[in-house]
PDB file of N, CA and C in Angstrom:
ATOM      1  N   UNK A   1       0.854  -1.165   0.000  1.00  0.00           N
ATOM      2  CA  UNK A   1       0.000   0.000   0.000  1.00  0.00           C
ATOM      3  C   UNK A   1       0.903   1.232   0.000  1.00  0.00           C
ATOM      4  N   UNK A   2       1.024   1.884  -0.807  1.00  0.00           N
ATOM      5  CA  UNK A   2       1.454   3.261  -1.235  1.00  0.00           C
ATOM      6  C   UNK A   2       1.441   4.350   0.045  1.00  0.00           C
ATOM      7  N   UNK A   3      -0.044   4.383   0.915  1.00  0.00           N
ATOM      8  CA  UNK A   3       0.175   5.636   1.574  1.00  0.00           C
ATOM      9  C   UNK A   3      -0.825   5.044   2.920  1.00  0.00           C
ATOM     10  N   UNK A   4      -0.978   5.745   3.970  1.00  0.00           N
ATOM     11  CA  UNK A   4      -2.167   5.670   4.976  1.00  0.00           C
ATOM     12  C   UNK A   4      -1.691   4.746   6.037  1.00  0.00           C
ATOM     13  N   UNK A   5      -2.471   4.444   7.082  1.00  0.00           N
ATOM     14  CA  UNK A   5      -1.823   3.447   7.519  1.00  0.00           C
ATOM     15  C   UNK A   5      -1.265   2.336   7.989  1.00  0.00           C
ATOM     16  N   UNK A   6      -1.450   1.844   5.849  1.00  0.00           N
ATOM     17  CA  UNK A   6      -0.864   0.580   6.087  1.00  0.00           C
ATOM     18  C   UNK A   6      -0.037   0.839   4.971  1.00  0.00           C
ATOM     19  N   UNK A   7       0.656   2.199   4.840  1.00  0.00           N
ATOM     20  CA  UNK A   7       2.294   2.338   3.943  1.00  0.00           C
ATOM     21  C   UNK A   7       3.477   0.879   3.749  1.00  0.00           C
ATOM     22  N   UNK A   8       3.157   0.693   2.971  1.00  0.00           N
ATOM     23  CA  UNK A   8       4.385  -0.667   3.076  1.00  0.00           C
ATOM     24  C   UNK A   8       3.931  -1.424   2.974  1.00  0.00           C
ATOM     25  N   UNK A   9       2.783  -2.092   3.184  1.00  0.00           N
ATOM     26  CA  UNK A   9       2.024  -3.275   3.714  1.00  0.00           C
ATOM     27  C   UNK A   9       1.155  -4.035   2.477  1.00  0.00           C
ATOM     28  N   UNK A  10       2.175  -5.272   1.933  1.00  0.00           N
ATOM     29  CA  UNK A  10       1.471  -5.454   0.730  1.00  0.00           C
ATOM     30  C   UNK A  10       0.219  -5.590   0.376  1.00  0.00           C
ATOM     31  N   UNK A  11      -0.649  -5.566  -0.720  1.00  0.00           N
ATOM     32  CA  UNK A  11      -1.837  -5.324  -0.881  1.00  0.00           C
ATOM     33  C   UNK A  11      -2.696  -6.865  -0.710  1.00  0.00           C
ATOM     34  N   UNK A  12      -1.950  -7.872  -0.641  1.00  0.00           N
ATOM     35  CA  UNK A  12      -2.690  -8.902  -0.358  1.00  0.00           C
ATOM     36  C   UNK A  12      -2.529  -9.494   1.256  1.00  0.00           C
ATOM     37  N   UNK A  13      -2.131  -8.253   2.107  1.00  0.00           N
ATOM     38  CA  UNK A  13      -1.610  -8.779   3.421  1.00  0.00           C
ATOM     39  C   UNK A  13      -2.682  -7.866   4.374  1.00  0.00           C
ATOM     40  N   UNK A  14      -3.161  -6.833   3.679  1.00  0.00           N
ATOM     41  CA  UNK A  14      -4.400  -6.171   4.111  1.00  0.00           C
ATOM     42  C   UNK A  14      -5.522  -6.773   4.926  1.00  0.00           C
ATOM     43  N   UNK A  15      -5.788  -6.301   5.788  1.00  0.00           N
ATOM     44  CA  UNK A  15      -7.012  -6.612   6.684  1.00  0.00           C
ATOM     45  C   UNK A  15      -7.844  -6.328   5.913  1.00  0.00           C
ATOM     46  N   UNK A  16      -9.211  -7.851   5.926  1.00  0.00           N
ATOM     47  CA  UNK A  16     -10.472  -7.695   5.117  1.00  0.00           C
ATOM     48  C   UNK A  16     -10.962  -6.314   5.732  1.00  0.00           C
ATOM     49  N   UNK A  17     -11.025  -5.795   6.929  1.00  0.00           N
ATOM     50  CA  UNK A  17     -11.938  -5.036   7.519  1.00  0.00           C
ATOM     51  C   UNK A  17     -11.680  -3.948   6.698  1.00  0.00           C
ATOM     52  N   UNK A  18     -10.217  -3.707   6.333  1.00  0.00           N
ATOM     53  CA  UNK A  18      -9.494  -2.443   6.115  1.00  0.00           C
ATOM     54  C   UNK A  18     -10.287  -2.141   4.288  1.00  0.00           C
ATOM     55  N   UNK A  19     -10.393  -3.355   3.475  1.00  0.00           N
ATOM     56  CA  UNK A  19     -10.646  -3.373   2.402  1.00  0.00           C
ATOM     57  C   UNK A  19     -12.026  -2.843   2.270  1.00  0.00           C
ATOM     58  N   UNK A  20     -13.081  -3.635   3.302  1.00  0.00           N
ATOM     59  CA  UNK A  20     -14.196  -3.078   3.403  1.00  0.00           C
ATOM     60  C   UNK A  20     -14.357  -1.967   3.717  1.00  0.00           C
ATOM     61  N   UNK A  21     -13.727  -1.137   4.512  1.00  0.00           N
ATOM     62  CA  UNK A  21     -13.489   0.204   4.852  1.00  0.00           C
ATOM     63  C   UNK A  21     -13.597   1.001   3.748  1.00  0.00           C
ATOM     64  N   UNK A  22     -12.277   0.342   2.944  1.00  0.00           N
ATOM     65  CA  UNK A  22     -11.776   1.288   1.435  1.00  0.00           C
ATOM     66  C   UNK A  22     -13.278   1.488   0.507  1.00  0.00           C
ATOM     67  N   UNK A  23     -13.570   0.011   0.471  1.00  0.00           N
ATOM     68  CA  UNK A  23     -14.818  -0.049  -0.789  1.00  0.00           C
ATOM     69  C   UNK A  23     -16.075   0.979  -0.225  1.00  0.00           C
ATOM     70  N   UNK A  24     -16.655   1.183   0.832  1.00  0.00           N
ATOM     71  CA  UNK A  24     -17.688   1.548   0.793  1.00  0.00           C
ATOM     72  C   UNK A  24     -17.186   3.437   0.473  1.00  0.00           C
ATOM     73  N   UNK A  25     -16.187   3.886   1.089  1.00  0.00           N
ATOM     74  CA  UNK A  25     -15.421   5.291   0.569  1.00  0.00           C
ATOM     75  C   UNK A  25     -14.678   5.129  -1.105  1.00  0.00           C
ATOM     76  N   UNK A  26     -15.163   4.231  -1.479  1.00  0.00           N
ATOM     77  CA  UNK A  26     -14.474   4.254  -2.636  1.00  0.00           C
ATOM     78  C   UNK A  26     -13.469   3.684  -3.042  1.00  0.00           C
ATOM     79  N   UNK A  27     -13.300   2.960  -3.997  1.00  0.00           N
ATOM     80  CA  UNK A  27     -11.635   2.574  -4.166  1.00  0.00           C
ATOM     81  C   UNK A  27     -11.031   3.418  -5.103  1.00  0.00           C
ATOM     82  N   UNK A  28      -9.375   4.154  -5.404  1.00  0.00           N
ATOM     83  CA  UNK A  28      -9.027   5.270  -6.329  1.00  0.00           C
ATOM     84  C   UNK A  28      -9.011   4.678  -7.620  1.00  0.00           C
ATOM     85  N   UNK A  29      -9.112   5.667  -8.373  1.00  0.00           N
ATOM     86  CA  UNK A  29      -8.973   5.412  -9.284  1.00  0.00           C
ATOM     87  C   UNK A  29      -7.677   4.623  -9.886  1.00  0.00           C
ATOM     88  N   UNK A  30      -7.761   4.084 -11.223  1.00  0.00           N
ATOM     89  CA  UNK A  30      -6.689   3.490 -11.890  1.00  0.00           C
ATOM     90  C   UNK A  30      -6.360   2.096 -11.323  1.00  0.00           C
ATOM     91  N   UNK A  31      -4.964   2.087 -11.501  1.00  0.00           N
ATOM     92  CA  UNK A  31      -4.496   0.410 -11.284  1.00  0.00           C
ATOM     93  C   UNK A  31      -4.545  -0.205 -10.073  1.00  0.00           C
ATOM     94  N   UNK A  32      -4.225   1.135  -9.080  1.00  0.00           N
ATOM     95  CA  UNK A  32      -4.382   0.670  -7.666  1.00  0.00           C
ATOM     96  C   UNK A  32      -5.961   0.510  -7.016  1.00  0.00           C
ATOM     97  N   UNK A  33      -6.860   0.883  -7.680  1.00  0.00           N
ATOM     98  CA  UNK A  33      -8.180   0.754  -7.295  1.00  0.00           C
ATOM     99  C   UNK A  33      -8.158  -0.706  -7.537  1.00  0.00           C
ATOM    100  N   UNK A  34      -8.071  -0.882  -8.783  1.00  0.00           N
ATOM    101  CA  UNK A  34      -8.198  -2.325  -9.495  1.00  0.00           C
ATOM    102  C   UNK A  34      -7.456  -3.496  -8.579  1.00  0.00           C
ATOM    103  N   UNK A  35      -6.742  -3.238  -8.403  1.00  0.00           N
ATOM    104  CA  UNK A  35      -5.449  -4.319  -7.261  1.00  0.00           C
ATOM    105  C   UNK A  35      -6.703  -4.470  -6.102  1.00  0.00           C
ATOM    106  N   UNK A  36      -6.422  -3.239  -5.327  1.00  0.00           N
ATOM    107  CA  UNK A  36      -7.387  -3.314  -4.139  1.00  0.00           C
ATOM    108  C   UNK A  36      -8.862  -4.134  -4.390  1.00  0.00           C
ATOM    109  N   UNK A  37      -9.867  -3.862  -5.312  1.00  0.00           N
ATOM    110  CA  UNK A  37     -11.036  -4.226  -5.799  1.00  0.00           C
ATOM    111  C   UNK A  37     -10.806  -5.663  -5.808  1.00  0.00           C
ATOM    112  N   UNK A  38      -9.748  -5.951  -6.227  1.00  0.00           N
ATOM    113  CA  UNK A  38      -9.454  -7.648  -6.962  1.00  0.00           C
ATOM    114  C   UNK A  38      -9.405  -8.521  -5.298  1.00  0.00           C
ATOM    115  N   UNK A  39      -8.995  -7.928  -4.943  1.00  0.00           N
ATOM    116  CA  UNK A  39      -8.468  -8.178  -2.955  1.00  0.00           C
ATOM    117  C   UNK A  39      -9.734  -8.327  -2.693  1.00  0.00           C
ATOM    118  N   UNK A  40     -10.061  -7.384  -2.823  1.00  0.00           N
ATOM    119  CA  UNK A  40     -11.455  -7.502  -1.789  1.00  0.00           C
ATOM    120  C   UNK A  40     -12.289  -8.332  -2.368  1.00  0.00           C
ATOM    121  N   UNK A  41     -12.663  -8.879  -3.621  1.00  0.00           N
ATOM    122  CA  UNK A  41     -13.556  -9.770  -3.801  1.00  0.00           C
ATOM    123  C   UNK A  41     -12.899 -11.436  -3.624  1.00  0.00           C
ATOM    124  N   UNK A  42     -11.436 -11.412  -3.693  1.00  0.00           N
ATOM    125  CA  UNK A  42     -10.578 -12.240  -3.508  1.00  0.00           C
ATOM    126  C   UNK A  42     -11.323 -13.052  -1.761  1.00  0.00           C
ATOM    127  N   UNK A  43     -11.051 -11.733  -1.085  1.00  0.00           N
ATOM    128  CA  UNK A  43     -11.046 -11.936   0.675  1.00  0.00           C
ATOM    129  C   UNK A  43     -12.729 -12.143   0.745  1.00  0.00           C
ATOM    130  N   UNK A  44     -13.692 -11.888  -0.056  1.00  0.00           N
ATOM    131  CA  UNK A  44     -14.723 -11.614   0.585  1.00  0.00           C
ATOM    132  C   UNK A  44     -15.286 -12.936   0.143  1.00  0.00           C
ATOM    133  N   UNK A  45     -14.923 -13.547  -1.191  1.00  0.00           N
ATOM    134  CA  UNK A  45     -15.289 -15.109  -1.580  1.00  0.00           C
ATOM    135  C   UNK A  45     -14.281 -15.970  -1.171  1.00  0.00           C
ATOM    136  N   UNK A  46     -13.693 -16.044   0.048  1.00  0.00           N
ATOM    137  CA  UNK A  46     -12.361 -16.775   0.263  1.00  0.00           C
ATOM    138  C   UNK A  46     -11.866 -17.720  -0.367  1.00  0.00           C
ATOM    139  N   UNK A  47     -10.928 -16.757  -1.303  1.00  0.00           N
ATOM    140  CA  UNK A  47     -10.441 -17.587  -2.189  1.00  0.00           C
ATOM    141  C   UNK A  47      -8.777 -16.714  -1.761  1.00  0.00           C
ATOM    142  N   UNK A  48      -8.352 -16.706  -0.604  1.00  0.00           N
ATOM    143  CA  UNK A  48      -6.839 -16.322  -0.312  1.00  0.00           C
ATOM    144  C   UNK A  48      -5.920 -17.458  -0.605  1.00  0.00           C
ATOM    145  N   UNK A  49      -6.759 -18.751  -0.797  1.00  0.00           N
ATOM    146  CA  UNK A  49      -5.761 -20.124  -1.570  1.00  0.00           C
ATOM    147  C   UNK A  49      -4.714 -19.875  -2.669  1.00  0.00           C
ATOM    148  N   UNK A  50      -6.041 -19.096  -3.398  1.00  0.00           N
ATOM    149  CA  UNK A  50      -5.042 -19.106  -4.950  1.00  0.00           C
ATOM    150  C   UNK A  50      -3.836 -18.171  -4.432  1.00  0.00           C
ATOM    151  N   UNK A  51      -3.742 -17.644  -3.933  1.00  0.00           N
ATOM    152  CA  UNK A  51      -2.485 -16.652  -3.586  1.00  0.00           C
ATOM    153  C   UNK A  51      -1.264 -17.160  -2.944  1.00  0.00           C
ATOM    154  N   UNK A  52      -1.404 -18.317  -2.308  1.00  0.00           N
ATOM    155  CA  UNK A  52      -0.590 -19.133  -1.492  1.00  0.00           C
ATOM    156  C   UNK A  52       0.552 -19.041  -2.034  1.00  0.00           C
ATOM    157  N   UNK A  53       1.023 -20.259  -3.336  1.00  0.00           N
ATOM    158  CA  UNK A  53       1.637 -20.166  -3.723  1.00  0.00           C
ATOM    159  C   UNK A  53       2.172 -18.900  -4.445  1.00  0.00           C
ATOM    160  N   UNK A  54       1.932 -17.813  -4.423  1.00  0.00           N
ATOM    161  CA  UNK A  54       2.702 -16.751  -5.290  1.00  0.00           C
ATOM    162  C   UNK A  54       3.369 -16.090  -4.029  1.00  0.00           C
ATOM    163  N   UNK A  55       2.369 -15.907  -3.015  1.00  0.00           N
ATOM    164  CA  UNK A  55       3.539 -15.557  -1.516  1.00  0.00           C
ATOM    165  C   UNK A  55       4.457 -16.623  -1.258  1.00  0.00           C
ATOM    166  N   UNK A  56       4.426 -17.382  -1.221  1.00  0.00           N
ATOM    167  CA  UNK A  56       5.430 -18.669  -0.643  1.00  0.00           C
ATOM    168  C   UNK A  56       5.468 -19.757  -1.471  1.00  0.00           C
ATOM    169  N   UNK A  57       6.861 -19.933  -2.348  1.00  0.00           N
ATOM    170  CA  UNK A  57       7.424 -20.202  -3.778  1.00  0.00           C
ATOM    171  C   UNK A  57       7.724 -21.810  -3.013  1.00  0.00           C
ATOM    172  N   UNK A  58       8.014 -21.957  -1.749  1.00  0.00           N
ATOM    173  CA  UNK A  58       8.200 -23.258  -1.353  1.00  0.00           C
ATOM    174  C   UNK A  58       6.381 -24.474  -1.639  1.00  0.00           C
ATOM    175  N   UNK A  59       5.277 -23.747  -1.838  1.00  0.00           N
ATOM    176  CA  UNK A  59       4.176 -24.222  -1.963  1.00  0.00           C
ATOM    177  C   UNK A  59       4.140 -24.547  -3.764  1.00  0.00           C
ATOM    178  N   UNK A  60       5.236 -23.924  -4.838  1.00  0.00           N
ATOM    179  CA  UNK A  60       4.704 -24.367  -5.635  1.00  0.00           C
ATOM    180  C   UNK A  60       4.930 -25.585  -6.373  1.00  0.00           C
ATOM    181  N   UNK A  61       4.207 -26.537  -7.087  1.00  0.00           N
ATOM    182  CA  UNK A  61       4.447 -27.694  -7.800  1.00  0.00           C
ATOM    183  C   UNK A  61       5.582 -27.575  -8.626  1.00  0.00           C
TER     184      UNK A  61
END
């Protein structure tokens, strides 16, 4: 995350609460809306599986 405060804090390491927060104020425009948006429907249909392996390279086949 670019700014606020969770500066630093990769976008798939985000608290659902924090995402829900974002969406109902809006998510910004452009690529980083899109990232965030993708998260949150990611976290909200729990599907944080598929992500496993791209955080932790020891999980992949």
């Amino acid at each position: 995350m670019p700014y606020g405060k969770y500066k630093g804090v990769a976008i798939c390491n985000l608290p659902e609460r924090y995402l829900i927060w974002l969406r109902s104020k809006g998510f910004p425009e452009g690529k980083l809306g899109m990232l965030l948006n993708t998260m949150y429907e990611i976290k909200l249909n729990g599907l944080e599986y598929l992500l496993k392996g791209l955080k932790d390279p020891s999980h992949r086949s």
